[in-house]
C-alpha atoms as a PDB file:
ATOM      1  CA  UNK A   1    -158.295 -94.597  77.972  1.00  0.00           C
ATOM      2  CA  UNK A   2    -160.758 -94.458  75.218  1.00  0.00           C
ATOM      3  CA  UNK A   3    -159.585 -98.287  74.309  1.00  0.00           C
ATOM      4  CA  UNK A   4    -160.022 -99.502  77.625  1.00  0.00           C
ATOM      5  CA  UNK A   5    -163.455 -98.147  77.624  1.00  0.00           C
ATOM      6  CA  UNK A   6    -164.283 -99.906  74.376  1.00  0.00           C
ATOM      7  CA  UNK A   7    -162.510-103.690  75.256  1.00  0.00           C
ATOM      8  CA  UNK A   8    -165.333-102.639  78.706  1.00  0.00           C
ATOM      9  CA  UNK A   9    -168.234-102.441  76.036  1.00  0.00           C
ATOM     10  CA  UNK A  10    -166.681-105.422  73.972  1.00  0.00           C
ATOM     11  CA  UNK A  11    -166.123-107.493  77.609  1.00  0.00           C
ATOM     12  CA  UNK A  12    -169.872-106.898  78.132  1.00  0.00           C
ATOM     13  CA  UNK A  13    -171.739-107.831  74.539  1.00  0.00           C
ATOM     14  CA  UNK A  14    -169.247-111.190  74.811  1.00  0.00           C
ATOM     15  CA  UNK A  15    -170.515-111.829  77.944  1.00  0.00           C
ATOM     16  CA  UNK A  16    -174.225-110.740  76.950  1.00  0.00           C
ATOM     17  CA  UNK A  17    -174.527-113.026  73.875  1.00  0.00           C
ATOM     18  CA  UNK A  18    -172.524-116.126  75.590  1.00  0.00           C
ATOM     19  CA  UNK A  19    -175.030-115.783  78.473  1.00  0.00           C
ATOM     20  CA  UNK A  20    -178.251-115.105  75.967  1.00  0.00           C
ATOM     21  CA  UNK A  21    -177.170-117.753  73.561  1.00  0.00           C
ATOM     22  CA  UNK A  22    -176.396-120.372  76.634  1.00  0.00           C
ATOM     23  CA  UNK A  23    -179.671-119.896  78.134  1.00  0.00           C
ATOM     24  CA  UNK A  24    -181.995-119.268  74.480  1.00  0.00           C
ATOM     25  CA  UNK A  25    -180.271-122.037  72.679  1.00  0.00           C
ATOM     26  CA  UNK A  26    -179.888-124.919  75.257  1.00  0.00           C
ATOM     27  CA  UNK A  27    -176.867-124.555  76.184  1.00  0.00           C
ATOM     28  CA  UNK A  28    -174.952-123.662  73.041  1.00  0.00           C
ATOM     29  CA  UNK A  29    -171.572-121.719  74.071  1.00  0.00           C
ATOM     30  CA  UNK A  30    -171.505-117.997  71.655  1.00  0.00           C
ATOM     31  CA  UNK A  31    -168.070-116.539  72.602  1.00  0.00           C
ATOM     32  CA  UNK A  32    -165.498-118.920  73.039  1.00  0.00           C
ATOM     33  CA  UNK A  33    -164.431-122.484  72.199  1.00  0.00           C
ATOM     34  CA  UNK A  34    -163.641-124.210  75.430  1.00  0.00           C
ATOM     35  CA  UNK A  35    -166.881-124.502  76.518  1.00  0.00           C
ATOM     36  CA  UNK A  36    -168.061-126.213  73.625  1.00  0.00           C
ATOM     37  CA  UNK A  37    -165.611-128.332  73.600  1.00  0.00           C
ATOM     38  CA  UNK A  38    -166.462-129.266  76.961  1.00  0.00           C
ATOM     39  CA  UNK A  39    -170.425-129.712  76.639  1.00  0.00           C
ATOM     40  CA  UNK A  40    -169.527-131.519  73.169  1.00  0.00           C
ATOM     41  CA  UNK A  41    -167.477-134.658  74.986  1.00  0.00           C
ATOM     42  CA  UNK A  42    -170.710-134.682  77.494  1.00  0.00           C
ATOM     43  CA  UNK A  43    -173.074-134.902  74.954  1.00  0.00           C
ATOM     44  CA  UNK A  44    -171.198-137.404  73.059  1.00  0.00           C
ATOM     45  CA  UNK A  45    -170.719-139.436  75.936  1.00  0.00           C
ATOM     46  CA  UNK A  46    -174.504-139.463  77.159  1.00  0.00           C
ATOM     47  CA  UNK A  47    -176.206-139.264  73.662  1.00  0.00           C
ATOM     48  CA  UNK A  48    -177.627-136.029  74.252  1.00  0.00           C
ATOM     49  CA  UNK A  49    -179.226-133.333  72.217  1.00  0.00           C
ATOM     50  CA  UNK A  50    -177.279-130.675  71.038  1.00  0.00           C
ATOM     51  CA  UNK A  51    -173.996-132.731  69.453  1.00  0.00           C
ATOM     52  CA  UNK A  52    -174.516-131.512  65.987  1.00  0.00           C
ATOM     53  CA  UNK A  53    -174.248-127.538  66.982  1.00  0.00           C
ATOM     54  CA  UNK A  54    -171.512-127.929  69.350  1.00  0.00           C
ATOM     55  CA  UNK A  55    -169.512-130.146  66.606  1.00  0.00           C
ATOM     56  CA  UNK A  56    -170.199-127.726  63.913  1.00  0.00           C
ATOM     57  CA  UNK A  57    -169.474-124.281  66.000  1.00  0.00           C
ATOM     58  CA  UNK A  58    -166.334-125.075  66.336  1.00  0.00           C
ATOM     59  CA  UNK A  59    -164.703-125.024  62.909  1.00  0.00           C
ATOM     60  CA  UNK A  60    -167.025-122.223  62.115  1.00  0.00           C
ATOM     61  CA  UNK A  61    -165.622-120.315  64.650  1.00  0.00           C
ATOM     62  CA  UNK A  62    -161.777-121.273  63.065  1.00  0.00           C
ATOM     63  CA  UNK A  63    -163.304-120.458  59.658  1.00  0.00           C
ATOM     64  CA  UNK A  64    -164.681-117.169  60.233  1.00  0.00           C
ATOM     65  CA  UNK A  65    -161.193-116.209  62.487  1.00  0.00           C
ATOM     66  CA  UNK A  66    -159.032-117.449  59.167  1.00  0.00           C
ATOM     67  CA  UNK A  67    -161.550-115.323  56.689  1.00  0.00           C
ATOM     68  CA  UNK A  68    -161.579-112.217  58.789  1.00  0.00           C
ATOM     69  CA  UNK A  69    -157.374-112.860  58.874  1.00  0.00           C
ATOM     70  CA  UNK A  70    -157.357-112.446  54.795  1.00  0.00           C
ATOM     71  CA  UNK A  71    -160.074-109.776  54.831  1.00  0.00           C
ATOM     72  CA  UNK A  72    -157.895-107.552  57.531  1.00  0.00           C
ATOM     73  CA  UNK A  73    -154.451-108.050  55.414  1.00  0.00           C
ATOM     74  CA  UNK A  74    -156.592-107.192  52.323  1.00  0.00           C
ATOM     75  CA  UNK A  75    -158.109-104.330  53.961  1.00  0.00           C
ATOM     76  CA  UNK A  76    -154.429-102.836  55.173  1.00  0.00           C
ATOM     77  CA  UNK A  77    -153.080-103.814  52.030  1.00  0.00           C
ATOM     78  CA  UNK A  78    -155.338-101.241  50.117  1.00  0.00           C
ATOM     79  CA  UNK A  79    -154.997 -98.601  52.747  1.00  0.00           C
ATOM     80  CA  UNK A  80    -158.923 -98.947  54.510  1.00  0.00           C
ATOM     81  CA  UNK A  81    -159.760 -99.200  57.747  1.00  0.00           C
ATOM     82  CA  UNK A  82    -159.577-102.507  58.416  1.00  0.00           C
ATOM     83  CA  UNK A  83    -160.677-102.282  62.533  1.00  0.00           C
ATOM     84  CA  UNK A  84    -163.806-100.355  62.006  1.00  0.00           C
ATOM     85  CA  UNK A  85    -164.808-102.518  58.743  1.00  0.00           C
ATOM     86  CA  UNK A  86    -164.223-105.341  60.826  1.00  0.00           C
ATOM     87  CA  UNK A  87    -166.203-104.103  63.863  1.00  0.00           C
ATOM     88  CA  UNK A  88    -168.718-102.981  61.640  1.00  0.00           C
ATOM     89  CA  UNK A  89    -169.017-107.230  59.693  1.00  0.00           C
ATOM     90  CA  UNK A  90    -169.464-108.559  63.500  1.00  0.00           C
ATOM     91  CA  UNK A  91    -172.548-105.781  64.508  1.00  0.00           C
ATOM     92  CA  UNK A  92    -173.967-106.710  61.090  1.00  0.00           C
ATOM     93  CA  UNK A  93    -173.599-110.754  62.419  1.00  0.00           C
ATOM     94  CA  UNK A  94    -175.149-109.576  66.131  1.00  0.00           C
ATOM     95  CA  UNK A  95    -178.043-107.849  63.958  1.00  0.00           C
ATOM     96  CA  UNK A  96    -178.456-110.503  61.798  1.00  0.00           C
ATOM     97  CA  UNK A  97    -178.663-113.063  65.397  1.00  0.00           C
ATOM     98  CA  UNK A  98    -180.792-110.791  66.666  1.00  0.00           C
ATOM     99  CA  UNK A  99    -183.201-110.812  63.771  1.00  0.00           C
ATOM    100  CA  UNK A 100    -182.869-115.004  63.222  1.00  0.00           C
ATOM    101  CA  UNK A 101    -183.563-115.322  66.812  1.00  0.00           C
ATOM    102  CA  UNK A 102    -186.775-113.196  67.384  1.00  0.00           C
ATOM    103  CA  UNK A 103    -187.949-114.388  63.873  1.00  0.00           C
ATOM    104  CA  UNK A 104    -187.083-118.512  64.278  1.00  0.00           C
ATOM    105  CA  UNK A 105    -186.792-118.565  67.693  1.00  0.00           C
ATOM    106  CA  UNK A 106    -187.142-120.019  70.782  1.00  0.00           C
ATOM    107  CA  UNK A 107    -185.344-123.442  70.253  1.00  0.00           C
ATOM    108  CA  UNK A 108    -186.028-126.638  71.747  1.00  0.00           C
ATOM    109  CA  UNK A 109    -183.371-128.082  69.447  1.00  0.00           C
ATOM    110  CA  UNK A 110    -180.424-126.564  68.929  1.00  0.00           C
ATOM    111  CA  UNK A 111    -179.665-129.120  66.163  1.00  0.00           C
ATOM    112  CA  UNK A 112    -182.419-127.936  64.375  1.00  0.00           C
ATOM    113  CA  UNK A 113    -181.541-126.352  60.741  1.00  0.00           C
ATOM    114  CA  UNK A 114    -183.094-122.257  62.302  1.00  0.00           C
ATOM    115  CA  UNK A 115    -181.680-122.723  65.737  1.00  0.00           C
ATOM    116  CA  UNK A 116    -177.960-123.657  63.761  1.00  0.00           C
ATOM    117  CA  UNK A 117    -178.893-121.017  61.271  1.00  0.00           C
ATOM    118  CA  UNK A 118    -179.049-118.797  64.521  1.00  0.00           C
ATOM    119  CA  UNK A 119    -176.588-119.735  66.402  1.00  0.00           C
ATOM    120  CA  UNK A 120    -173.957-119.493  63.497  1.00  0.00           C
ATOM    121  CA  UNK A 121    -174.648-115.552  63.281  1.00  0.00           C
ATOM    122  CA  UNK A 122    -173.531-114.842  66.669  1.00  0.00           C
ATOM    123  CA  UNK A 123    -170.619-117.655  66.523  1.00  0.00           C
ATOM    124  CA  UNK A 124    -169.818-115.790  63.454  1.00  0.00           C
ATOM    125  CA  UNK A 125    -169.923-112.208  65.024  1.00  0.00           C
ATOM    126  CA  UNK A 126    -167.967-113.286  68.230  1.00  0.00           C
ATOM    127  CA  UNK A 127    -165.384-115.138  66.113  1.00  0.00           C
ATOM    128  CA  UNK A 128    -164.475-111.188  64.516  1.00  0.00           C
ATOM    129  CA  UNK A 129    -164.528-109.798  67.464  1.00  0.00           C
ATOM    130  CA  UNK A 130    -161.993-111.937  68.725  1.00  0.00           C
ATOM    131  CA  UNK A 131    -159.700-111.728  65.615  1.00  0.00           C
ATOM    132  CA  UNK A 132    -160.164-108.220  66.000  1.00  0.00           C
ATOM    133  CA  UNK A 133    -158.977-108.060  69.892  1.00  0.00           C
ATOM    134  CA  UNK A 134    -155.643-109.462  68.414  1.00  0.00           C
ATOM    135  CA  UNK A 135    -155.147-107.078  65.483  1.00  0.00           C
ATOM    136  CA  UNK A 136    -156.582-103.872  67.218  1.00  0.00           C
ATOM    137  CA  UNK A 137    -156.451-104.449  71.283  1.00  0.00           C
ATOM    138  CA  UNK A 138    -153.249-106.595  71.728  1.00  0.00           C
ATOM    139  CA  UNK A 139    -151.903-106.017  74.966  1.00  0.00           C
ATOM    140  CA  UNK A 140    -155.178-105.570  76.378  1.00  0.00           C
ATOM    141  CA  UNK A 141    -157.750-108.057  78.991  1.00  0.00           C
ATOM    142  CA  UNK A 142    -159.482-110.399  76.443  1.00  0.00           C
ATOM    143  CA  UNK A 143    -163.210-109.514  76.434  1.00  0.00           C
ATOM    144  CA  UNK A 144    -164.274-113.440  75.361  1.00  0.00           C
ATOM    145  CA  UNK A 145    -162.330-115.535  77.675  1.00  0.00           C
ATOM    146  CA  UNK A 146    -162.337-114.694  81.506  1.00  0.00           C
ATOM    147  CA  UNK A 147    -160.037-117.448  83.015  1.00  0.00           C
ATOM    148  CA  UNK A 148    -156.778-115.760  81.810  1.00  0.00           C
ATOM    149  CA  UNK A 149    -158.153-112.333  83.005  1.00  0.00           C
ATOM    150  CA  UNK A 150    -159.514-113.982  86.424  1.00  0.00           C
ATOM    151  CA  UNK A 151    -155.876-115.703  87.079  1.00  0.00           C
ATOM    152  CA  UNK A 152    -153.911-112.602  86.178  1.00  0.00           C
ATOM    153  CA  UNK A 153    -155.977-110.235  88.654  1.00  0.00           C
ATOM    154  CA  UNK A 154    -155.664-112.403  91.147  1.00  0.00           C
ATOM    155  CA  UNK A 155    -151.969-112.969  90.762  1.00  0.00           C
ATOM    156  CA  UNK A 156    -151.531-109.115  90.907  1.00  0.00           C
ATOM    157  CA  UNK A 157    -153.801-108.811  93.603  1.00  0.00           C
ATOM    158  CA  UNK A 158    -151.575-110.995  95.396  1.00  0.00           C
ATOM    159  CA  UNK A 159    -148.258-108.830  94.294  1.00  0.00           C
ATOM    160  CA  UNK A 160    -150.351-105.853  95.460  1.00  0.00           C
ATOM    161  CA  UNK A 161    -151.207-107.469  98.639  1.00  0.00           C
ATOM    162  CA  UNK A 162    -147.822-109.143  98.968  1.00  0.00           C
ATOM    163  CA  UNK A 163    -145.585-105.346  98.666  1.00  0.00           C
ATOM    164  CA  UNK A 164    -144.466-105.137  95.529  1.00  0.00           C
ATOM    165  CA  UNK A 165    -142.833-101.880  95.423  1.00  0.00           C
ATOM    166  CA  UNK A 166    -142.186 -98.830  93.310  1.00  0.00           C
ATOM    167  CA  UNK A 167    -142.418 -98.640  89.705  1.00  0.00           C
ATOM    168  CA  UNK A 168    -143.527-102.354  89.571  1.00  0.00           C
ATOM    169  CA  UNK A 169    -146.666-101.557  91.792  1.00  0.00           C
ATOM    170  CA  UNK A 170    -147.835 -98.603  89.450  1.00  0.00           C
ATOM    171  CA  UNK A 171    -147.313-101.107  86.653  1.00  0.00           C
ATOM    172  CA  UNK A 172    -149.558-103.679  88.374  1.00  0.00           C
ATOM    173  CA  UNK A 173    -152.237-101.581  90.002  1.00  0.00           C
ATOM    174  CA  UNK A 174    -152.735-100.436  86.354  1.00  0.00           C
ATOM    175  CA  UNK A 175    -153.039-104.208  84.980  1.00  0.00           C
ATOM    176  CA  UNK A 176    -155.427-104.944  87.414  1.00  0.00           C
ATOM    177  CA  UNK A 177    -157.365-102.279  87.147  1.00  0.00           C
ATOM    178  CA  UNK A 178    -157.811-103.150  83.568  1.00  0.00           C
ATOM    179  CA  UNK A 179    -158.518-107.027  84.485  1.00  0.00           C
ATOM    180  CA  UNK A 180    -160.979-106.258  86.939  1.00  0.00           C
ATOM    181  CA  UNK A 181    -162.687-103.893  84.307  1.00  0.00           C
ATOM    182  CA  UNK A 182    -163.153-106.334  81.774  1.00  0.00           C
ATOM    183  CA  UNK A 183    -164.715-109.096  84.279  1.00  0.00           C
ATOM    184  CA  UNK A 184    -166.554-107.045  85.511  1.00  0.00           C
ATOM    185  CA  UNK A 185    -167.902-105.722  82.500  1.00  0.00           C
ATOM    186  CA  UNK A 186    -168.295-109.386  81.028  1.00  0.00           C
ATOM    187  CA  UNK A 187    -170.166-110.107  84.252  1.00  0.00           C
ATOM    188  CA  UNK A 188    -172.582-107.429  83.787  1.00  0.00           C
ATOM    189  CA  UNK A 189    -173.366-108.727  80.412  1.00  0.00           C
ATOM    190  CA  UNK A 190    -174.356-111.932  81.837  1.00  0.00           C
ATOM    191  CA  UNK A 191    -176.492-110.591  84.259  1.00  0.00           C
ATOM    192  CA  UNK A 192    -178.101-107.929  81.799  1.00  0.00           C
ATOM    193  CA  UNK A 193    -178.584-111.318  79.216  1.00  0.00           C
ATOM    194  CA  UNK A 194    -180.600-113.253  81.823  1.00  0.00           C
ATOM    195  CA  UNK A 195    -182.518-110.560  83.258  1.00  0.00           C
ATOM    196  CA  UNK A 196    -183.619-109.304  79.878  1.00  0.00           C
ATOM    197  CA  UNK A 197    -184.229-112.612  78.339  1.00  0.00           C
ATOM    198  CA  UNK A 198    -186.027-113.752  81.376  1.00  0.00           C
ATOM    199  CA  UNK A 199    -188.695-110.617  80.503  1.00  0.00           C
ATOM    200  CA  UNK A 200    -188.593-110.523  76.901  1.00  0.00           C
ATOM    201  CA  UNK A 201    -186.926-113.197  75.513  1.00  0.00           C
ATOM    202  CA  UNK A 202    -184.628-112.729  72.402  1.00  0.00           C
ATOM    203  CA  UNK A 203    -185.615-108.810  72.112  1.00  0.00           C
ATOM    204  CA  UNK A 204    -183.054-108.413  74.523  1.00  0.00           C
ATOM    205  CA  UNK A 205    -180.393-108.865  71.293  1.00  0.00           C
ATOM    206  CA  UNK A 206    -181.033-105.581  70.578  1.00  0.00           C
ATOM    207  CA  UNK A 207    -178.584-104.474  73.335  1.00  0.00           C
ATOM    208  CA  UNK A 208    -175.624-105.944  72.197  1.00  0.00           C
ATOM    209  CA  UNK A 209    -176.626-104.316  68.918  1.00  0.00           C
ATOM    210  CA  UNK A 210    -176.908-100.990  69.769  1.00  0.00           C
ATOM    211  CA  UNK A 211    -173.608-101.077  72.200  1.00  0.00           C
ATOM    212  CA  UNK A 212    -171.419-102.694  68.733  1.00  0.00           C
ATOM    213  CA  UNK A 213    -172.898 -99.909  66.943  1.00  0.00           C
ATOM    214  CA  UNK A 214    -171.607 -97.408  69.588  1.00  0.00           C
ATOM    215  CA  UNK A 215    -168.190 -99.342  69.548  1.00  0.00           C
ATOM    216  CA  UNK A 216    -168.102 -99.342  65.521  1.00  0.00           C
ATOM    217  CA  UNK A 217    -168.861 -95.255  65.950  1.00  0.00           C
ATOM    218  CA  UNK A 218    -166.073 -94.519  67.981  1.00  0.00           C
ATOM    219  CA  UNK A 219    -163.106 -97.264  66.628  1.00  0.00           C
ATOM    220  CA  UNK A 220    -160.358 -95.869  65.525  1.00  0.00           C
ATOM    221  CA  UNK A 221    -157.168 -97.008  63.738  1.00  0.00           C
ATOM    222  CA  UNK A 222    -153.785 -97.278  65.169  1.00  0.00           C
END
């Protein structure tokens, strides 16, 4: 239970940053690749601002998900706690976003050398937190990406709805319990982001701060 209460907290600071970071840096994509991806071919296409950060996110976002690989092994290897340590290297990233971004901040330009600067902190932070999904929440809804969590809920919905019996049900009432958690935790960190931004701008990073710091507190190993 006490998992599935932190991948909720994770689920929301993903979907608080990827909704800050869309709206504070002009559409710049935080959490996850494929939107980047997406708004990178537009740009291209119609020559509009923003290429440069979208191009360069995304092999910063491989590069920090290969380091954090090596660091974690390392870690194991010499017997440390290699979830917390790396829970506690993304709030230091979110802190170090939040600070960059009430300090340089706001951005016309997201191709400017702060906004990047910026920008790269929370890519950085949200990169880690997805490496360490794999290593320490495997099995669990991802807390970056909603599309696989979206199609699974509904597909069990549909079993539920559908009278799937017995042991099976239990099995995926459980599942979607846990799907529906983690949208609707991600969703809540969307609306948080844009409400808070809307009234104070980038001082509403210190949220996600102070709710990694409460995950870093209470991570444990396996």
């Amino acid at each position: 239970m006490k998992k599935i209460c932190l991948v909720g907290l994770l689920s929301f600071n993903a979907g608080f940053i990827d909704a800050a970071g869309f709206i504070g840096l002009q559409g710049l994509f935080l959490a996850h690749v494929t939107g980047n991806l997406v708004t990178l071919a537009a740009a291209l296409v119609f020559d509009s601002w923003g290429k440069l950060a979208k191009l360069i996110a995304i092999p910063e976002f491989i590069c920090v998900l290969v380091a954090g690989r090596i660091a974690g092994n390392l870690l194991a290897a010499h017997g440390l706690p290699r979830s917390r340590i790396m829970i506690g290297v993304m709030v230091v990233f979110l802190f170090a976003f939040f600070v960059l971004a009430v300090l340089l901040g706001p951005f016309s330009n997201t191709d400017a050398p702060a906004a990047l600067v910026t920008a790269f902190a929370a890519i950085a932070a949200m990169a880690i937190q997805n490496g360490a999904q794999r290593l320490h929440y495997a099995g669990l809804p991802m807390t970056t990406i909603m599309t696989g969590n979206v199609t699974q809920a509904t597909l069990d919905a549909a079993d539920l709805l559908g009278g799937v019996n017995g042991e099976q049900r239990t099995t995926v009432r459980a599942r979607f319990r846990r799907m529906g958690s983690s949208i609707a935790s991600f969703s809540a960190g969307c609306a948080a982001a844009a409400a808070t931004y809307y009234w104070m701008g980038f001082w509403c990073l210190a949220a996600p701060v102070a709710v990694g710091v409460l995950i870093a507190i209470h991570t444990e190993e396996d």
